[in-house]
Protein backbone atom coordinates (compact mmCIF):
# COMPACT_ATOMS: atom_id res chain seq x y z
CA UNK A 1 -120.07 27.16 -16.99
CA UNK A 2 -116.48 28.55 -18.40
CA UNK A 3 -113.92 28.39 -15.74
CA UNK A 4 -113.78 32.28 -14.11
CA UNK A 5 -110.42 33.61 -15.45
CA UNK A 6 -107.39 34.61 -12.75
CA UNK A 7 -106.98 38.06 -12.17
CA UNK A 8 -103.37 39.42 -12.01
CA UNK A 9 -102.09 42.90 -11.75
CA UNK A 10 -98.73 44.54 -13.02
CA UNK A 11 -97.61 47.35 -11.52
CA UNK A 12 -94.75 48.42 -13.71
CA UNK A 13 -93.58 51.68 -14.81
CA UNK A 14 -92.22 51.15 -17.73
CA UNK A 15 -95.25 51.11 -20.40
CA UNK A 16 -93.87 48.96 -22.91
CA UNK A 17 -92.70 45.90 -20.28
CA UNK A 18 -96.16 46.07 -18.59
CA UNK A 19 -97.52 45.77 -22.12
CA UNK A 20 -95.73 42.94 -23.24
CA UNK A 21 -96.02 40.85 -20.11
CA UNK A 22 -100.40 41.99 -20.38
CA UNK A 23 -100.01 40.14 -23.42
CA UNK A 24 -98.24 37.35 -22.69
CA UNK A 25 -101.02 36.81 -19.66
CA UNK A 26 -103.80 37.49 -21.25
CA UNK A 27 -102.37 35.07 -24.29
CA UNK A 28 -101.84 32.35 -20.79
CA UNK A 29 -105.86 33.35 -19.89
CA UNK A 30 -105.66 35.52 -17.62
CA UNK A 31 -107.65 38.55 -16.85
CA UNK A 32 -104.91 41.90 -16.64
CA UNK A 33 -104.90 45.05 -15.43
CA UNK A 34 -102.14 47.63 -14.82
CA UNK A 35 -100.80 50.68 -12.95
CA UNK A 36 -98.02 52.97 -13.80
CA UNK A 37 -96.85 53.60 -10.03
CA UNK A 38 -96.95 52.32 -6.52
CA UNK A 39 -99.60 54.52 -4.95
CA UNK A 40 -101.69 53.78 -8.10
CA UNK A 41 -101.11 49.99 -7.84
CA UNK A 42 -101.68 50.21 -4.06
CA UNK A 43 -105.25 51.76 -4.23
CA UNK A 44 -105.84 49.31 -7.61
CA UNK A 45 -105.32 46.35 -5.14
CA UNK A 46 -107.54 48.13 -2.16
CA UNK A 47 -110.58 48.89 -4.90
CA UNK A 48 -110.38 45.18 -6.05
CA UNK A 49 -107.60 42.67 -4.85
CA UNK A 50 -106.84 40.51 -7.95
CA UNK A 51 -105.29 37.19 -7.67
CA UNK A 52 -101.94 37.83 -7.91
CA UNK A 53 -99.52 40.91 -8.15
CA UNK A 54 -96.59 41.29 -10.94
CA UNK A 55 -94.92 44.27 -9.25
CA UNK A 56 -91.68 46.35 -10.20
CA UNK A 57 -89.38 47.14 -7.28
CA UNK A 58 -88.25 50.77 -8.81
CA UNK A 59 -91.44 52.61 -8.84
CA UNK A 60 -92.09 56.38 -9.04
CA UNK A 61 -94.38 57.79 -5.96
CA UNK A 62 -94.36 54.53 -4.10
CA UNK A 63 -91.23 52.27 -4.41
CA UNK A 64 -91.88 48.59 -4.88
CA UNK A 65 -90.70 47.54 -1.48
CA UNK A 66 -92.87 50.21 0.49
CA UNK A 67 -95.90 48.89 -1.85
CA UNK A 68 -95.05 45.33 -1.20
CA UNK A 69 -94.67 45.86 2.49
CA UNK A 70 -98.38 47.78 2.67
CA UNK A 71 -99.97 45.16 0.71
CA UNK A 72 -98.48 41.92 2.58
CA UNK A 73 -99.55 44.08 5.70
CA UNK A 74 -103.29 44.00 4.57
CA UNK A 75 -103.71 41.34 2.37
CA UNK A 76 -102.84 37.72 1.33
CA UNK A 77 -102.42 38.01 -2.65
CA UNK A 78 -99.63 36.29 -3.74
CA UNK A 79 -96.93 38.72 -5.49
CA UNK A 80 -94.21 38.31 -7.65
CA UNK A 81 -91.28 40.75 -8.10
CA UNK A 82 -90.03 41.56 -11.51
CA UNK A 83 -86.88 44.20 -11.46
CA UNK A 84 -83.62 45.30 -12.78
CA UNK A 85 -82.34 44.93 -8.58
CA UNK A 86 -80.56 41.73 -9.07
CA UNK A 87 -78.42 41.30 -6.32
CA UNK A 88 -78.77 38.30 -4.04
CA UNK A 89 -79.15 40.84 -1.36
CA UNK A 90 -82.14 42.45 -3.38
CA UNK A 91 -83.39 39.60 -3.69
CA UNK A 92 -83.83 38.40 0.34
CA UNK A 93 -84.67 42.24 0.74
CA UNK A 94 -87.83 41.45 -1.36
CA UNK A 95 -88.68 38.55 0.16
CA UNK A 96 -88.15 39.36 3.50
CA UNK A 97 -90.89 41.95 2.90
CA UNK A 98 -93.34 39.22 2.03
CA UNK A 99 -92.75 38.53 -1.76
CA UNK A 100 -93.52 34.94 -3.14
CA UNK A 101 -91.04 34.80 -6.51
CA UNK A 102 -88.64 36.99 -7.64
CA UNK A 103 -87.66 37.82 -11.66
CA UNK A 104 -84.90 39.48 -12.76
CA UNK A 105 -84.87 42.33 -16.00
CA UNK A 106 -84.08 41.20 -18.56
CA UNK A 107 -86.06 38.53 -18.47
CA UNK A 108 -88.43 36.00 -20.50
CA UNK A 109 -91.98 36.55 -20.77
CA UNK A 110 -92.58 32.64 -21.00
CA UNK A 111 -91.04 32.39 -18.04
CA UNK A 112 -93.15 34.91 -16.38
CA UNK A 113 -96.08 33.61 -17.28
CA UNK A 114 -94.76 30.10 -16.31
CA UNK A 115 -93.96 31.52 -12.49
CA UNK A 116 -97.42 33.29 -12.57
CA UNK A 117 -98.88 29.60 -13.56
CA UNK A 118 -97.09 27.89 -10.50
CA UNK A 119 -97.47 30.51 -7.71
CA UNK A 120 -100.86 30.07 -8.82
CA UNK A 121 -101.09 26.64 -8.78
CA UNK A 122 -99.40 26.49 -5.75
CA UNK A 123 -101.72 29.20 -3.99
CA UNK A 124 -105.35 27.45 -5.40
CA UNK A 125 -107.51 25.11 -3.95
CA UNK A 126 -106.87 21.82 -6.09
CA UNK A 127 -104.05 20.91 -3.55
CA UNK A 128 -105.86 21.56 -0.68
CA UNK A 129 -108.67 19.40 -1.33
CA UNK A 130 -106.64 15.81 -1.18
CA UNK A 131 -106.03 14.11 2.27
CA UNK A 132 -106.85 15.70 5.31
CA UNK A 133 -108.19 19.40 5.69
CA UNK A 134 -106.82 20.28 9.23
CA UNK A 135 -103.07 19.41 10.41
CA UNK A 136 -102.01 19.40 13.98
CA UNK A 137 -98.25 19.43 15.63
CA UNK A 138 -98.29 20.25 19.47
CA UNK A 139 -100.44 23.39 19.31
CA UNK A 140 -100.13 24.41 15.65
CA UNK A 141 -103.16 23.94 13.66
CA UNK A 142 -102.82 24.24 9.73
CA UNK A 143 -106.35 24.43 8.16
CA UNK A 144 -106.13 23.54 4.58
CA UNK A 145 -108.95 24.73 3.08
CA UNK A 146 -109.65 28.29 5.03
CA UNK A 147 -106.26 28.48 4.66
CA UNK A 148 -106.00 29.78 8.37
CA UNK A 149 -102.73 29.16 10.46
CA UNK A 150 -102.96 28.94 14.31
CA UNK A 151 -100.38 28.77 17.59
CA UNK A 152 -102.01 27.39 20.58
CA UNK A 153 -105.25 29.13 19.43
CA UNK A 154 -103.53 32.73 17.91
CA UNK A 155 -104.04 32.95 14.42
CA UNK A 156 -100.47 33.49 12.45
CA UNK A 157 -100.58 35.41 9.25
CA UNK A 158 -98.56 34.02 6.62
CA UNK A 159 -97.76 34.95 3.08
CA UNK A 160 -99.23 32.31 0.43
CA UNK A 161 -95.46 30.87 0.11
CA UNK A 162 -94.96 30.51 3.91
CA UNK A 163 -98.42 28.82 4.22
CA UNK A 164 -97.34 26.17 1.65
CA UNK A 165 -93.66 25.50 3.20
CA UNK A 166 -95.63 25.04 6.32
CA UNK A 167 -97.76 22.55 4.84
CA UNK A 168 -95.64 20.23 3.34
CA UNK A 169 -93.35 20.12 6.45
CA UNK A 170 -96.73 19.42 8.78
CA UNK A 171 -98.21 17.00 6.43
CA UNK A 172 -94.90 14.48 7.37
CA UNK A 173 -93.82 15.40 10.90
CA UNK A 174 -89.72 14.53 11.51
CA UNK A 175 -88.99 13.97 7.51
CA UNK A 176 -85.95 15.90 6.98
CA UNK A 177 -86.61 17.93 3.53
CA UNK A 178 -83.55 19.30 2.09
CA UNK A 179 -84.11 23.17 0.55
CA UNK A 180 -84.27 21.51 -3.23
CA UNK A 181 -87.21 19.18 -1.84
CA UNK A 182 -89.13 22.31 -0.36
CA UNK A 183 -88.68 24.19 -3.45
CA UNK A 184 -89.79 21.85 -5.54
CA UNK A 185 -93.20 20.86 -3.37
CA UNK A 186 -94.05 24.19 -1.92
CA UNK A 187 -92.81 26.50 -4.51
CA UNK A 188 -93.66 24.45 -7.74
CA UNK A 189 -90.52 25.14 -9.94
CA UNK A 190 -87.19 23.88 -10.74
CA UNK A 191 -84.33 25.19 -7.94
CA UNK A 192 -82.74 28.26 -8.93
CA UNK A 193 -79.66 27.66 -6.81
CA UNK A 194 -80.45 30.43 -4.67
CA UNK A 195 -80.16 28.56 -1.43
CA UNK A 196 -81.18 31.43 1.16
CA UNK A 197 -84.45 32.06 -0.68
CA UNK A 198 -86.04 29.13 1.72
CA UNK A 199 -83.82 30.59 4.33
CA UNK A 200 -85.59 33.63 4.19
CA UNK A 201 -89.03 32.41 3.88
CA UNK A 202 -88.34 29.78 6.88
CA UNK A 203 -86.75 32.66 8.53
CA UNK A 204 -89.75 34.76 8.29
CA UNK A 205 -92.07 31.68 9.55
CA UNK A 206 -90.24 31.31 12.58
CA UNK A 207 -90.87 34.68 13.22
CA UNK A 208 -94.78 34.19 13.11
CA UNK A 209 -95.29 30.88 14.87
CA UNK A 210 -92.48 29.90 17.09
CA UNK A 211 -92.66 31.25 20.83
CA UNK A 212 -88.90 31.79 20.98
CA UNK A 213 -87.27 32.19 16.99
CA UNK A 214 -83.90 31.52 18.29
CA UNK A 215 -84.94 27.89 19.98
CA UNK A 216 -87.34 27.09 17.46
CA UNK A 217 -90.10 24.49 18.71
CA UNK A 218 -91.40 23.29 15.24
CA UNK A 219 -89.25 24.32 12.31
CA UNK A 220 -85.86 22.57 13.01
CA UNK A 221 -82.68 23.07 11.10
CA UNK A 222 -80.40 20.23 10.38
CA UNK A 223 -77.52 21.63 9.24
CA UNK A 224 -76.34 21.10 5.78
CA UNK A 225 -79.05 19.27 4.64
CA UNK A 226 -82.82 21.13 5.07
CA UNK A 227 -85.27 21.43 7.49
CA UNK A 228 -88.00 19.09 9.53
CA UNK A 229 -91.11 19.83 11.65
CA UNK A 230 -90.68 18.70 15.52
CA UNK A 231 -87.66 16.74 17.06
């Protein structure tokens, strides 16, 4: 049977840049679709969540943040902001909300498509299915391949990103990863130099499955040099 294609949807305003990165998927193998505003791209998602969103930050009727904070609210689809904001600030604003990457205009379509590729890769299954399916630290359970995340029996939801950070630090318990390290094995790319990125993301984690964020029990910070699950 032919391997069912990826479904990704752009939600871009500008007709000609949603065109050209359609191509460049669809070129890649994936399956594209696109919408010309946020409350169109919103309801797009609702009528048929694809697998991952492309989505533009300045958006008329809906702006990109309000659509990217509805969607993380109801669903788990990874998304990946492509805009003209590129301020670091921007940037953490985006993420903050929930966002996985985070491309700047101009940009390169390869490199698009090469992002897409990895938050995919990342996000899919054929990770999941080595070593063991269920991880346990002192009341957090991490199950792999549901791809469910629960504190003393509350399920946590994360965003695809957070889920993977989570995972590499639980599958070696005390090994101090530095931010380069957690990049590189959660996010699947090459460091960008944008240190607070896994700030941010850890930042956000520590909101969903610590009982106190200030005195975190399982993410730990060593300062300087990254971050390590338990004492």
């Amino acid at each position: 049977m032919p391997a069912i294609r990826k479904r990704v949807l752009i939600v871009e305003d500008d007709r000609k840049t949603a065109e050209i990165v359609r191509l460049y998927l669809e070129k890649d193998g994936y399956d594209v679709a696109c919408s010309y505003d946020g409350r169109d791209g919103l309801e797009a998602v609702r009528a048929s969540p694809p697998d991952l969103v492309v989505l533009d930050l300045l958006l008329p009727g809906m702006s990109g943040l309000d659509v990217c904070r509805a969607l993380r609210s109801e669903f788990d689809v990874p998304i990946i902001v492509l805009t003209a904001l590129s301020t670091e600030q921007d940037k953490l604003d985006g993420l903050n909300l929930g966002a996985d990457d985070y491309v700047t205009k101009p940009f390169s379509p390869r490199e698009l498509v090469a992002r897409v590729r990895a938050v995919l890769r990342r996000t899919g299954d054929e990770e999941d299915l080595t070593g063991p399916q269920i991880l346990d630290f002192e009341g957090l359970n991490l199950d792999l391949a549901r791809h469910i995340v629960k504190v003393d029996l509350r399920e946590a939801h994360l965003t695809p990103t957070e889920f993977r950070i989570l995972a590499v630090l639980m599958r070696e318990p005390g090994r101090l990863f530095s931010r380069t390290q957690l990049v590189d094995k959660a996010l699947g790319y090459d460091y960008d130099g944008l240190d607070r990125t896994v700030d941010v993301h850890v930042l956000n984690l520590r909101r969903k499955i610590e009982p106190d964020p200030n005195q975190p029990k399982y993410i730990r910070t060593v300062y300087g040099l990254g971050y390590k699950l338990g004492k």
